[in-house]
Protein backbone atom coordinates (compact mmCIF):
# COMPACT_ATOMS: atom_id res chain seq x y z
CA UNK A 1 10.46 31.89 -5.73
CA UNK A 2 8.29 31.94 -3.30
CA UNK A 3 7.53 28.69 -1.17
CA UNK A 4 4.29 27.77 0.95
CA UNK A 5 4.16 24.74 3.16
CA UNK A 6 0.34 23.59 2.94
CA UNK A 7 0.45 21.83 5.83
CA UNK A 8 1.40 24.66 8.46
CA UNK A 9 0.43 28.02 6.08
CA UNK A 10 4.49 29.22 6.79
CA UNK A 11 5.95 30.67 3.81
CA UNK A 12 9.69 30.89 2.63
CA UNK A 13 11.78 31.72 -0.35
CA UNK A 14 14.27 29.94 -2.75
CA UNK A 15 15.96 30.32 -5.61
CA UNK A 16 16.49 25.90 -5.69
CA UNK A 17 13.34 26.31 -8.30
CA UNK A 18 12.89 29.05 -10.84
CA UNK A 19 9.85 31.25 -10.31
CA UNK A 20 9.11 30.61 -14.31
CA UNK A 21 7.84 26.93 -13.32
CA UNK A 22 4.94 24.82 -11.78
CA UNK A 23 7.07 22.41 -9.30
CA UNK A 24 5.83 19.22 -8.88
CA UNK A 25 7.59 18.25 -5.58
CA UNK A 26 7.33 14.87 -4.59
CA UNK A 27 9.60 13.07 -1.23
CA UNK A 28 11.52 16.66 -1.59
CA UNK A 29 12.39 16.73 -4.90
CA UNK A 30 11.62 18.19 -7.99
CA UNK A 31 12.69 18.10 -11.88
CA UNK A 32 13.52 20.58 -14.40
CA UNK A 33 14.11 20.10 -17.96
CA UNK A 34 16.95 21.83 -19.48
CA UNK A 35 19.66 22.25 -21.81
CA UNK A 36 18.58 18.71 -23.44
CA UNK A 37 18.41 17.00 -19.78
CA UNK A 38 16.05 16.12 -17.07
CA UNK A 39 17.42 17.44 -13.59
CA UNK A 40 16.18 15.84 -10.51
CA UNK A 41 17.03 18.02 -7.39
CA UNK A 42 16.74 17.86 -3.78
CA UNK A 43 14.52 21.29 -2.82
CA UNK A 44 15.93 21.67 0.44
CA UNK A 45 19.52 22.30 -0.74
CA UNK A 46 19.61 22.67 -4.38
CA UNK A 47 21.98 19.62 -5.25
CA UNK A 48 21.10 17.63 -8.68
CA UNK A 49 20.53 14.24 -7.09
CA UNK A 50 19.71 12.86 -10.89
CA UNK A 51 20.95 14.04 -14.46
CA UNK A 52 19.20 11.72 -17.64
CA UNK A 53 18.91 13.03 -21.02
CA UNK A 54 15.95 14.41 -22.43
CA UNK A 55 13.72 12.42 -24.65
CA UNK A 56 10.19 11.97 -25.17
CA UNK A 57 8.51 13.75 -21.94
CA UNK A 58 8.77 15.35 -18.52
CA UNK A 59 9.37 12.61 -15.72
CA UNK A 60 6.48 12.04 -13.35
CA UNK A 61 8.08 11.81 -9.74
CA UNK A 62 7.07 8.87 -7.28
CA UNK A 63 5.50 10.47 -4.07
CA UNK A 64 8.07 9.63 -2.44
CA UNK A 65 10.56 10.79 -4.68
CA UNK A 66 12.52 7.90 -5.34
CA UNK A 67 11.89 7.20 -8.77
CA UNK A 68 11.57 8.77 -11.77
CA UNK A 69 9.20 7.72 -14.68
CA UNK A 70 10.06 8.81 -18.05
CA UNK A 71 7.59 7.79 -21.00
CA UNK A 72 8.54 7.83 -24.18
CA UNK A 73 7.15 6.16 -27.58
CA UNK A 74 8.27 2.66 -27.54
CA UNK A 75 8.89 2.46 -24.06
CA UNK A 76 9.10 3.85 -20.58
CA UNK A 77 12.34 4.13 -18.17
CA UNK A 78 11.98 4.29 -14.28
CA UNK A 79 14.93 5.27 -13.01
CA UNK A 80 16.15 5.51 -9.21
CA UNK A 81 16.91 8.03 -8.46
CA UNK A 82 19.57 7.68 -6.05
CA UNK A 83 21.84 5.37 -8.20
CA UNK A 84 20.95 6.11 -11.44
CA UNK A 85 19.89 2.06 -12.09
CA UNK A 86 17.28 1.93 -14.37
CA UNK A 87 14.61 -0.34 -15.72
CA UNK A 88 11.91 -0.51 -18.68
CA UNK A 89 7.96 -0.87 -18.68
CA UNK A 90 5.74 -0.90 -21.45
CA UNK A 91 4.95 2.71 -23.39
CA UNK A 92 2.07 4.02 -22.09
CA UNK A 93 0.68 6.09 -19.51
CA UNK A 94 1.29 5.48 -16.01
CA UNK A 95 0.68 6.40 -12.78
CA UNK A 96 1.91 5.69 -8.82
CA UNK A 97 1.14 3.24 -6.27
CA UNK A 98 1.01 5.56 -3.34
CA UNK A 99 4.05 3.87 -1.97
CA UNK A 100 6.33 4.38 -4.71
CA UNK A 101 6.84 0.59 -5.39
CA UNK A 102 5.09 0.22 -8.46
CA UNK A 103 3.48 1.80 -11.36
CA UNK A 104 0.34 1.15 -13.08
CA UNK A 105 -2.18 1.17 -15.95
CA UNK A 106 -5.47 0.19 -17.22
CA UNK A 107 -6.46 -0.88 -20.26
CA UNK A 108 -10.25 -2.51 -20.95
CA UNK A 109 -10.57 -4.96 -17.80
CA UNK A 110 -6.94 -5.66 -17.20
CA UNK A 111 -5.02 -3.75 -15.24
CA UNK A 112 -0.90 -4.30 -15.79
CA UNK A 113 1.32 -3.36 -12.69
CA UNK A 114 5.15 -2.93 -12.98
CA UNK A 115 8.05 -2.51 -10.00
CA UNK A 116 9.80 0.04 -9.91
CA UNK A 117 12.59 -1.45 -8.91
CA UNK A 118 13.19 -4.43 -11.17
CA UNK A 119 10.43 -3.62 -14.18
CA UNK A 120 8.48 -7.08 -13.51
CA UNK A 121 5.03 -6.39 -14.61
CA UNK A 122 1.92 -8.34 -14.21
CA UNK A 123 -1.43 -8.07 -15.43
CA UNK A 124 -5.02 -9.03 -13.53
CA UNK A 125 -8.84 -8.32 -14.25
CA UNK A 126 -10.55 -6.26 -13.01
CA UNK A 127 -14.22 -5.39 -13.49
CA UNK A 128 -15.65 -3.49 -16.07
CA UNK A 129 -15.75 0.32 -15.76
CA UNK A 130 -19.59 0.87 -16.29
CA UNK A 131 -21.17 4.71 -17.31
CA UNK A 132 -19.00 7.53 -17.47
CA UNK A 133 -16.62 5.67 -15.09
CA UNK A 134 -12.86 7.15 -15.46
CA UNK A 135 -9.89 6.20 -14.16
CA UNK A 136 -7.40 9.27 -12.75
CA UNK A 137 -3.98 8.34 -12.32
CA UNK A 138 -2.49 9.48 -8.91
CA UNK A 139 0.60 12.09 -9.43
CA UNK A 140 -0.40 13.39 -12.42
CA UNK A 141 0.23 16.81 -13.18
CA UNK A 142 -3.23 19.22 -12.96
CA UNK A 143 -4.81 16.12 -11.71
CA UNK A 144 -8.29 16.83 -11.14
């Protein structure tokens, strides 16, 4: 698989991530789902750094790679990555602070914020979205 680094232009190989896949690399890692599992992997050497089963959908990395957000029906699982500890959020959809620490969601005028780490959530208002006004969630895969 080829392998550019956007912020210099250099270019490498590996064969850490198949060529069959879009990567979405986030703090170094990536995740592929396989054989009925999600595999979290550190890019620059290859080793799984995370193993969870498969359920509902793909994780969404945290930028910084910490975490891993998996959504399913009735609920949603962030685990760390590191230790395998997980927590539950609200089903839904989410998307990243852009340190990592927290996801979010908004719904109407309120939006609901969750840690990462311990799966506390708390909602505030916010103003109306007026027009054609939408909101993009950060991390999200063929964000636009």
């Amino acid at each position: 698989t080829q392998v550019v680094n956007w912020r210099t232009g250099e270019t490498s190989t590996t064969d850490v991530v198949p060529g069959s896949t879009v990567p979405s690399v986030m703090g170094g890692r990536t995740f592929l789902v396989r054989h009925g599992s999600i595999t979290v992997t550190d890019v620059a050497t290859g080793k799984t750094v995370l193993e969870i089963p498969y359920g509902q959908g793909a994780p969404d990395l945290s930028p910084d790679g910490r975490y891993a957000l998996v959504s399913g029906r009735d609920r949603a699982t962030i685990y760390d990555v590191d230790n395998g500890a997980d927590v539950s959020v609200p089903a839904g959809t989410w998307g990243w602070s852009a340190d990592g620490d927290e996801v979010f969601r908004v719904h109407g005028s309120t939006m609901t914020t969750c840690s990462a780490a311990t799966g506390d959530c708390a909602d505030s208002s916010i103003p109306p979205l007026g027009g054609d006004a939408t909101v993009r969630y950060a991390g999200q895969t063929f964000e636009s």
